[in-house]
Structures are given as C-alpha cells and as structure tokens.
Protein backbone atom coordinates (compact mmCIF):
# COMPACT_ATOMS: atom_id res chain seq x y z
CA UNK A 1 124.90 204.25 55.23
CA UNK A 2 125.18 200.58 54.69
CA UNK A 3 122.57 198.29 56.55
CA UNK A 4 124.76 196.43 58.50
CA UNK A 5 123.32 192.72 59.90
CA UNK A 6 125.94 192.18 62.10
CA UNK A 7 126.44 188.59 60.09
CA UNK A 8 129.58 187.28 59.86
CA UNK A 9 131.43 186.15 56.68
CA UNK A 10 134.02 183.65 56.58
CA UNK A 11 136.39 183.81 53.25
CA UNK A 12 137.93 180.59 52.48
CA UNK A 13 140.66 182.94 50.75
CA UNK A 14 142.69 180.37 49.15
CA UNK A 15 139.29 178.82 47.44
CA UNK A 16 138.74 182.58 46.09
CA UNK A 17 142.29 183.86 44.38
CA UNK A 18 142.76 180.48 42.84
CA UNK A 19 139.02 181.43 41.23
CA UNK A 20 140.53 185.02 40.66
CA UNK A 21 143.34 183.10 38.99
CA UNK A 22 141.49 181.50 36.46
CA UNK A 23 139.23 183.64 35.82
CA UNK A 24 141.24 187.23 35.20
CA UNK A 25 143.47 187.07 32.62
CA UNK A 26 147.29 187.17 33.60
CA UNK A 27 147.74 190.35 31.37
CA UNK A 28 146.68 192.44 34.36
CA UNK A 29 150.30 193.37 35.79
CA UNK A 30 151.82 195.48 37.75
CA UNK A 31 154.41 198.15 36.77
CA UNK A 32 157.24 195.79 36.99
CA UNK A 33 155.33 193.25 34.58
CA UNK A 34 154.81 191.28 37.42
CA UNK A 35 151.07 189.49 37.17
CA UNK A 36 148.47 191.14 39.52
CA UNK A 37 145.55 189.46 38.04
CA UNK A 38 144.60 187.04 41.41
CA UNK A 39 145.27 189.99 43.62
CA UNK A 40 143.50 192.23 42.20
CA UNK A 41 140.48 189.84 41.39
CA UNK A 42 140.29 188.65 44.84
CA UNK A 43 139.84 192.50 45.99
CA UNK A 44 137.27 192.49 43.36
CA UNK A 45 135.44 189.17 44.62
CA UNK A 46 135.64 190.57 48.23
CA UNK A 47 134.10 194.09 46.69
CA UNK A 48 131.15 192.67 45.30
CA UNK A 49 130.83 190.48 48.57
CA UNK A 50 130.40 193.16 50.88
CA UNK A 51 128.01 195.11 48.60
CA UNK A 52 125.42 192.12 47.70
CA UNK A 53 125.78 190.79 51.44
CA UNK A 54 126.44 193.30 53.66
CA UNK A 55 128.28 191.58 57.14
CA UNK A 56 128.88 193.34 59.77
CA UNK A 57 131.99 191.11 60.51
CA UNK A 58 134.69 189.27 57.66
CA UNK A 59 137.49 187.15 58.32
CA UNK A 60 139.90 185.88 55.61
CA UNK A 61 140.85 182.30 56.61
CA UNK A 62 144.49 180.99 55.22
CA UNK A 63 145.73 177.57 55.03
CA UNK A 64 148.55 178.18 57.59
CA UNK A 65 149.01 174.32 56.58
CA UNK A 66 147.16 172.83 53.76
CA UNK A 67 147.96 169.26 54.75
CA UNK A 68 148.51 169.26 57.99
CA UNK A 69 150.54 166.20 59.38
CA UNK A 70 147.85 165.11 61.92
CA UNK A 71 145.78 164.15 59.08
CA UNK A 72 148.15 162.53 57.18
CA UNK A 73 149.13 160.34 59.77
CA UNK A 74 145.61 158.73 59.76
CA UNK A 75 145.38 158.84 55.99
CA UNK A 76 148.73 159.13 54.47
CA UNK A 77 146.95 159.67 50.79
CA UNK A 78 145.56 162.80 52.04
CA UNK A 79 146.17 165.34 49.14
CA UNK A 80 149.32 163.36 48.07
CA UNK A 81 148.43 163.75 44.86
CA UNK A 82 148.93 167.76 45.05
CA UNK A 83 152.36 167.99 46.50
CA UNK A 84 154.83 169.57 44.45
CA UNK A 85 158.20 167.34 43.97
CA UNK A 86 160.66 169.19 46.31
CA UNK A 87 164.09 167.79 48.21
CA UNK A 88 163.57 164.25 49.06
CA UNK A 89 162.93 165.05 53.54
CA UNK A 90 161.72 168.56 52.53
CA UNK A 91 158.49 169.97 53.66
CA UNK A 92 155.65 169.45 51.49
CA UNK A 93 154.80 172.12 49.39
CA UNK A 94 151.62 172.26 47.79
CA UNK A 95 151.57 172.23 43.63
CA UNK A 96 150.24 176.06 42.47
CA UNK A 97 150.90 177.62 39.32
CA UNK A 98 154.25 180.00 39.14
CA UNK A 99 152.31 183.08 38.55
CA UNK A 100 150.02 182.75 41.77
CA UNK A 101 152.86 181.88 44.33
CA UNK A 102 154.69 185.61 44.20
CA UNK A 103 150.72 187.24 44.12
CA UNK A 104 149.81 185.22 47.76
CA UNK A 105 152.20 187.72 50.25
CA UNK A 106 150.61 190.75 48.40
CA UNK A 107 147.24 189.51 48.85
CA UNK A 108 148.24 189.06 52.51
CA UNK A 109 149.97 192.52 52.76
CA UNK A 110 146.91 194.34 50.86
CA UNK A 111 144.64 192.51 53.45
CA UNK A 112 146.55 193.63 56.48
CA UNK A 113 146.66 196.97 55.03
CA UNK A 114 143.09 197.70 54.40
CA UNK A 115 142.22 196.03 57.59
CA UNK A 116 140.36 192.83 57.18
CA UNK A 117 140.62 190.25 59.82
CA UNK A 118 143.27 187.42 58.55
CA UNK A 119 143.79 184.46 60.57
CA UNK A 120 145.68 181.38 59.40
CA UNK A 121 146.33 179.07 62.55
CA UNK A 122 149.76 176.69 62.54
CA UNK A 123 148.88 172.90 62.08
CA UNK A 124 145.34 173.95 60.61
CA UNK A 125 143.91 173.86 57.19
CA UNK A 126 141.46 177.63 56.45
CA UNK A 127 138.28 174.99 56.79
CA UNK A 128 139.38 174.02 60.25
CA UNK A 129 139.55 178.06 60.88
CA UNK A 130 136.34 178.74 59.45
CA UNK A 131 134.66 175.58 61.26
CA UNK A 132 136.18 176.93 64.78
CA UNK A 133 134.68 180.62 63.86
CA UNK A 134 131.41 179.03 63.23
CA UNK A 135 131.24 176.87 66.04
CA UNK A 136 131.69 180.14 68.32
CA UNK A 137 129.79 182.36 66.36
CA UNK A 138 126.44 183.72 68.00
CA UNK A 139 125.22 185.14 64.93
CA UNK A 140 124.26 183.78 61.48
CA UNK A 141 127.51 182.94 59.14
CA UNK A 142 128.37 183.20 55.47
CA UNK A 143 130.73 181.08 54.44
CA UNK A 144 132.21 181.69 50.87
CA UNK A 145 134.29 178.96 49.51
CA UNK A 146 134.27 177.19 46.24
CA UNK A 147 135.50 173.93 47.96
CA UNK A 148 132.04 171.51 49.05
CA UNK A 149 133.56 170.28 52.07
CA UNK A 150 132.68 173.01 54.37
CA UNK A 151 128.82 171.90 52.99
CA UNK A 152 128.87 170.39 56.39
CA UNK A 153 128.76 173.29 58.28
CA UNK A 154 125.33 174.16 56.81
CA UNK A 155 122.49 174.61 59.53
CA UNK A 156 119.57 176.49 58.88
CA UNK A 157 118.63 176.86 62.81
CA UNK A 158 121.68 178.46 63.29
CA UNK A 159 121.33 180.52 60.43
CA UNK A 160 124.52 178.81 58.88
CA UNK A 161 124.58 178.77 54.96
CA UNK A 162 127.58 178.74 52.49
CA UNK A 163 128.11 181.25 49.22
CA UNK A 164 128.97 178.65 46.48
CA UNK A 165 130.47 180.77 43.81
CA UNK A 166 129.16 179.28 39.93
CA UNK A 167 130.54 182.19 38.56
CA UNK A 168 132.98 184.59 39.98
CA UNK A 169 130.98 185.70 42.63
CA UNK A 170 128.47 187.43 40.80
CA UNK A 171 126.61 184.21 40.52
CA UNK A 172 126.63 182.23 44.21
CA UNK A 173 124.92 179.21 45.01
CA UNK A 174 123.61 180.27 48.54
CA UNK A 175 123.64 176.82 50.24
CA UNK A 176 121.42 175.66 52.97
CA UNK A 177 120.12 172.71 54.31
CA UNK A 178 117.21 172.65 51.13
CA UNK A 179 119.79 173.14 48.41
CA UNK A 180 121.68 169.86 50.16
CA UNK A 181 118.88 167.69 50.36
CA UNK A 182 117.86 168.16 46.89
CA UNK A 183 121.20 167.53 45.47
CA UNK A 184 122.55 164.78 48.31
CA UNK A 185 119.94 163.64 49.96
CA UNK A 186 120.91 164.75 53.34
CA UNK A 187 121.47 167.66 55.46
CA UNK A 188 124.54 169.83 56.64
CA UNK A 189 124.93 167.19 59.55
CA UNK A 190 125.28 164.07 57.49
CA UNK A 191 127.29 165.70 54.58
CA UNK A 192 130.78 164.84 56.40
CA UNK A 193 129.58 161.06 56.39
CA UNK A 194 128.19 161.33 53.19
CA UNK A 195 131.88 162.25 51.83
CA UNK A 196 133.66 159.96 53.65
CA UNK A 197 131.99 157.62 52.14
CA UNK A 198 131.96 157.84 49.00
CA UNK A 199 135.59 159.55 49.19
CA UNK A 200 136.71 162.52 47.20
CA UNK A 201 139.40 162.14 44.92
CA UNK A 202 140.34 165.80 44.89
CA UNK A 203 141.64 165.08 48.30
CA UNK A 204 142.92 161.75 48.26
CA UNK A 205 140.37 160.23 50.27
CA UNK A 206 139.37 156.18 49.08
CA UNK A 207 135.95 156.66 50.30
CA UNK A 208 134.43 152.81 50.75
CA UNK A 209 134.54 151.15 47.04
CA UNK A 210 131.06 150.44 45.46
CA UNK A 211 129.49 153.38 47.55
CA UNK A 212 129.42 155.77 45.64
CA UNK A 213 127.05 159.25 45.88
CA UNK A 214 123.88 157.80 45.84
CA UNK A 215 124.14 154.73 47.64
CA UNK A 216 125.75 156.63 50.63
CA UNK A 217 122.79 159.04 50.89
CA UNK A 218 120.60 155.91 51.15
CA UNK A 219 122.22 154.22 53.33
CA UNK A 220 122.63 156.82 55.83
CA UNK A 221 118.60 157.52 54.93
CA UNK A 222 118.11 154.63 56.08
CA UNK A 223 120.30 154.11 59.00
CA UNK A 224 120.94 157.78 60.27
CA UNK A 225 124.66 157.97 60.41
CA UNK A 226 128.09 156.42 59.93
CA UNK A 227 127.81 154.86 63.46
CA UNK A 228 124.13 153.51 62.31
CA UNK A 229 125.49 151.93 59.33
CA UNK A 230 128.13 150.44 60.95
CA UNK A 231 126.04 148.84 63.47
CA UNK A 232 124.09 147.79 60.50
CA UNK A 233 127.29 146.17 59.38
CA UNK A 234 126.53 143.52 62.55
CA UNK A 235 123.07 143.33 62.33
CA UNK A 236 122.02 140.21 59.84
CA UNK A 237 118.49 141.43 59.93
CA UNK A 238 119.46 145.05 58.44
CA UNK A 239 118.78 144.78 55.33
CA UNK A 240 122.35 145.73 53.63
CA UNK A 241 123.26 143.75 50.64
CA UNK A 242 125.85 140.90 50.92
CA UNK A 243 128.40 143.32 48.71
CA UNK A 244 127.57 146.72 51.07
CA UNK A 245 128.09 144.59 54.40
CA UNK A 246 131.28 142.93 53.13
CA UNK A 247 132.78 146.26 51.55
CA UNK A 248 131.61 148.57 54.52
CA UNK A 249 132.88 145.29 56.79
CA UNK A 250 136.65 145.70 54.75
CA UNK A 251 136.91 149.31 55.17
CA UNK A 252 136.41 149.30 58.64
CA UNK A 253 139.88 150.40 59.38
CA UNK A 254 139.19 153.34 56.86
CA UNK A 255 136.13 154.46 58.51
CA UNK A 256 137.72 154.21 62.02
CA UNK A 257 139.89 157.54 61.22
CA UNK A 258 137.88 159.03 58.27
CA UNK A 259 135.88 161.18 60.40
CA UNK A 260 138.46 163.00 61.76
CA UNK A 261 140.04 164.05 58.48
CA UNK A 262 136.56 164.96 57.00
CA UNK A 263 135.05 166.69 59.78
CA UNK A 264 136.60 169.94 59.90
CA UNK A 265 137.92 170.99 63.62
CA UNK A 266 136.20 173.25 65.71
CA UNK A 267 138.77 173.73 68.57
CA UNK A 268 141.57 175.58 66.52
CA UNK A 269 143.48 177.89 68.89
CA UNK A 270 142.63 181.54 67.21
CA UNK A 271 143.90 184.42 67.75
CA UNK A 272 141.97 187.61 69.31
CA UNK A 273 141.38 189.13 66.13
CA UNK A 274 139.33 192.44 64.96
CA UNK A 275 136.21 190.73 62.86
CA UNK A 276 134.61 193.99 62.45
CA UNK A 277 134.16 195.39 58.42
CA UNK A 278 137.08 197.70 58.52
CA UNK A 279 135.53 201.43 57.16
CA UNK A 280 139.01 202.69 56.61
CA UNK A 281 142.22 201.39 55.98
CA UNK A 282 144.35 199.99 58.94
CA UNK A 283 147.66 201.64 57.28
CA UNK A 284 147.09 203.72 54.83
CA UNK A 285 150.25 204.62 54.21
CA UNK A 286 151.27 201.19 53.52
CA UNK A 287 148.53 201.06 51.48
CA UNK A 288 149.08 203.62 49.13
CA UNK A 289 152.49 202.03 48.46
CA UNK A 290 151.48 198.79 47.85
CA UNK A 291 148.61 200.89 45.48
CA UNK A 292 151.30 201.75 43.51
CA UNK A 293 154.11 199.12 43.47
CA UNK A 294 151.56 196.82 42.23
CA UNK A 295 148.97 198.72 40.22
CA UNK A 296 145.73 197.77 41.99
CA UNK A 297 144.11 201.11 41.04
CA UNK A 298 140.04 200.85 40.12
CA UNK A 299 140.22 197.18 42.21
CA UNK A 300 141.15 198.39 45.56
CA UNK A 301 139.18 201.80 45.11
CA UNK A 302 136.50 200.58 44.46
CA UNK A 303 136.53 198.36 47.53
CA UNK A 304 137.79 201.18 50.12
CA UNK A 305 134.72 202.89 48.65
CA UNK A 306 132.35 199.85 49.43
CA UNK A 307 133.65 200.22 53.12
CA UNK A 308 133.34 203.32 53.45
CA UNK A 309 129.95 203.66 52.25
C-alpha cells in the first residue's frame, strides 16, 4: 500500500500536455491515425507524479478562459500576442498547434473517466484555480506547472512549494522559498511584484522600462514591496536614481492595475469537487472505450496500476 500524505497536488494541466506535446513524438496515434502523443504523455507525466510524490488529493486545473476579459480590460496587451486570427467580433481563441486542439476533449474525457478531480471555473485562468485551492487548502500543496507565475504561491510555512518540470517530469525543480531567493532575490510573497515589474513578455505584460530582473529584486530589497517603492517614488530622501523615480513615476498608471493581473485570484467560485486520488476508475466502462478508440494501452495501464497500488 502506498504511503499516502494526505498532500494535495494541483496540475496546471494545460502547462503539462503542451510539455507532453513537445516532448512525445506525434507518431504515437491512435487507430484512426489520429495523434495521441499529448494524451497519452500527459497520463504518463501524471503516472510518474503520483509514484515519486505520493498525494493523497490531485486536482487537474483547466483554463476555462485563458484570457479572461477582466484582465484585459486593465491591460488590453494581456496575451494579445497569442490569439489566433479568427472572425473580426469573434471570441478570442488562443493560438495552439492543429495536432493538440482535437487531443484536449480526450484528455478531458480520459480524466473524467479514471476519476481525477477536474475543475476549470468560467471567467478564470487554471492559475486563478490553483491559487483559490491553495488559499483554502489546510494541508501542504504541490503545485506542478511549467509556467513561473504561480512562483508566487510559494510559502514554506505553509508547506507550499511548486514541481518545476526541467525535463518531462522525471527531472522537477521542487521550488520553495530557498530556490527563489537564490535565483530572484526574493521570496514567494514578493515574486508577483517582482514580475510586474520587470514585465513578462510571454504574457504581454510592459513591466516598468529600465527595471529589469535585477534591479526589481533590489529595489523591493530595499523598500519591501510595490507599495514601498512607490512611496519611495515621493520620498526625495529615498535614495532611487533620477531615471528609477522618473520611470517608476511614468508607469504609475501601469502599476495601479498590474497587481491584479499578476496576482493570481484566490476567490474563484469552485465547484464541490472529489480531490481524493481516485484507486479505481470512475467509469470504467467508458474507459475501456476510450482505451481503445484511442490506443492509450501501456500509458493509461500503467497509471490505473499506480492508483491502485
């Protein structure tokens, strides 16, 4: 019998089968010829997950909206750059490769089937799920996601860390508060201001020009926070340079709303959900037809056989 810990681990799923992607080749197909290669990865990734770490609870968390209009409104650059052209008036869509698109509802069918918790929450991005899930949690989290934003969840008193995968997920960064010193110069608590200042590209976010990394870690070092450094802004006897007060002075209006598109949310509405580690399939009949419409054969055996052990 597995020791369970009772720890619960939060999959930032979408971070995971675009990894799974990549990183199995797309001559893994099903019957039809149809790829299977991030579906059948991601069962692999959440395999190996379960037997290195051992949780007593998982949860999948899904982008039910990857850019959700609440954040746009305060920043409307916010992950322009990855919309896909559609209909001019037309939803956004975001940009992902024409192989993975048909391989996300059998990831979400498999997932249902075998009986892990899935929650995707409408008007919320899978970090705002996972930061709500850790914000209630009691217990110690693991948070796997390949995307550093969720960084500032870390918080070793809470027992908060997050599985950076280097390498599928053989090889995982475990990230706590040590780890983020060393390579930021601040804690889980200041990464959010640490990004928003400096900005991340990735997401469309300016960040404050000439602050970049480094500089931001100093300054907030040195001053404790975005609201110290502000306040350093108005303080002639702070010590900023003539160039950091005037930029940080200019991008104000910037740093009035950046915190709220950073900082993930913590009050997402979630559903009464099943966390527990499912140790047998929730339908196996559906299952076994899924098994064999889309050839998942050694993948998903080998994980029913890491829950059931």
């Amino acid at each position: 019998m597995r020791n369970v810990t009772g720890r619960l681990m939060l999959l930032d799923t979408a971070s995971l089968y675009f990894r799974a992607y990549f990183g199995v080749p797309e001559s893994v197909r099903a019957p039809d010829g149809s790829p299977v290669n991030a579906v059948r990865g991601l069962l692999d990734f959440i395999d190996r997950l379960v037997r290195d770490h051992a949780p007593g609870h998982l949860v999948a968390c899904m982008d039910a909206d990857w850019r959700p209009q609440w954040r746009v409104d305060l920043i409307p650059s916010y992950k322009a750059h990855r919309v896909a052209e559609e209909h001019p008036g037309g939803p956004d869509t975001e940009e992902v490769p024409d192989t993975l698109s048909p391989q996300v509802p059998v990831i979400e069918a498999v997932l249902d089937a075998v009986g892990v918790a899935r929650v995707g929450v409408a008007g919320y991005e899978a970090d705002d799920v996972i930061g709500t899930f850790t914000a209630r949690s009691a217990g110690p989290v693991d948070i796997v996601t390949g995307d550093r934003d969720l960084y500032q969840l870390v918080d070793d008193a809470r027992g908060i860390r997050v599985l950076y995968p280097l390498k599928g997920v053989g090889t995982l960064q475990t990230t706590d508060e040590e780890v983020l010193r060393e390579k930021y110069g601040v804690g889980g608590g200041g990464y959010a201001d640490l990004a928003l200042l400096r900005g991340d590209p990735s997401d469309g976010l300016p960040g404050v020009p000439g602050i970049g990394e480094k500089t931001a870690a100093r300054l907030l070092d040195r001053f404790g926070d975005l609201a110290g450094i502000l306040a350093a802004v108005d303080d002639p006897a702070s010590g900023l340079t003539p160039s950091q007060r005037r930029r940080l002075d200019e991008s104000r209006p910037y740093l009035a709303v950046a915190p709220k598109v950073v900082r993930v949310a913590a009050d997402v509405p979630l559903p009464d959900v099943d966390t527990a580690l499912p140790r047998a399939p929730r339908d196996p009949a559906a299952l076994e037809d899924l098994a064999a419409r889309w050839g998942l054969g050694g993948s998903l055996e080998r994980l029913l056989t890491t829950l059931r052990s």
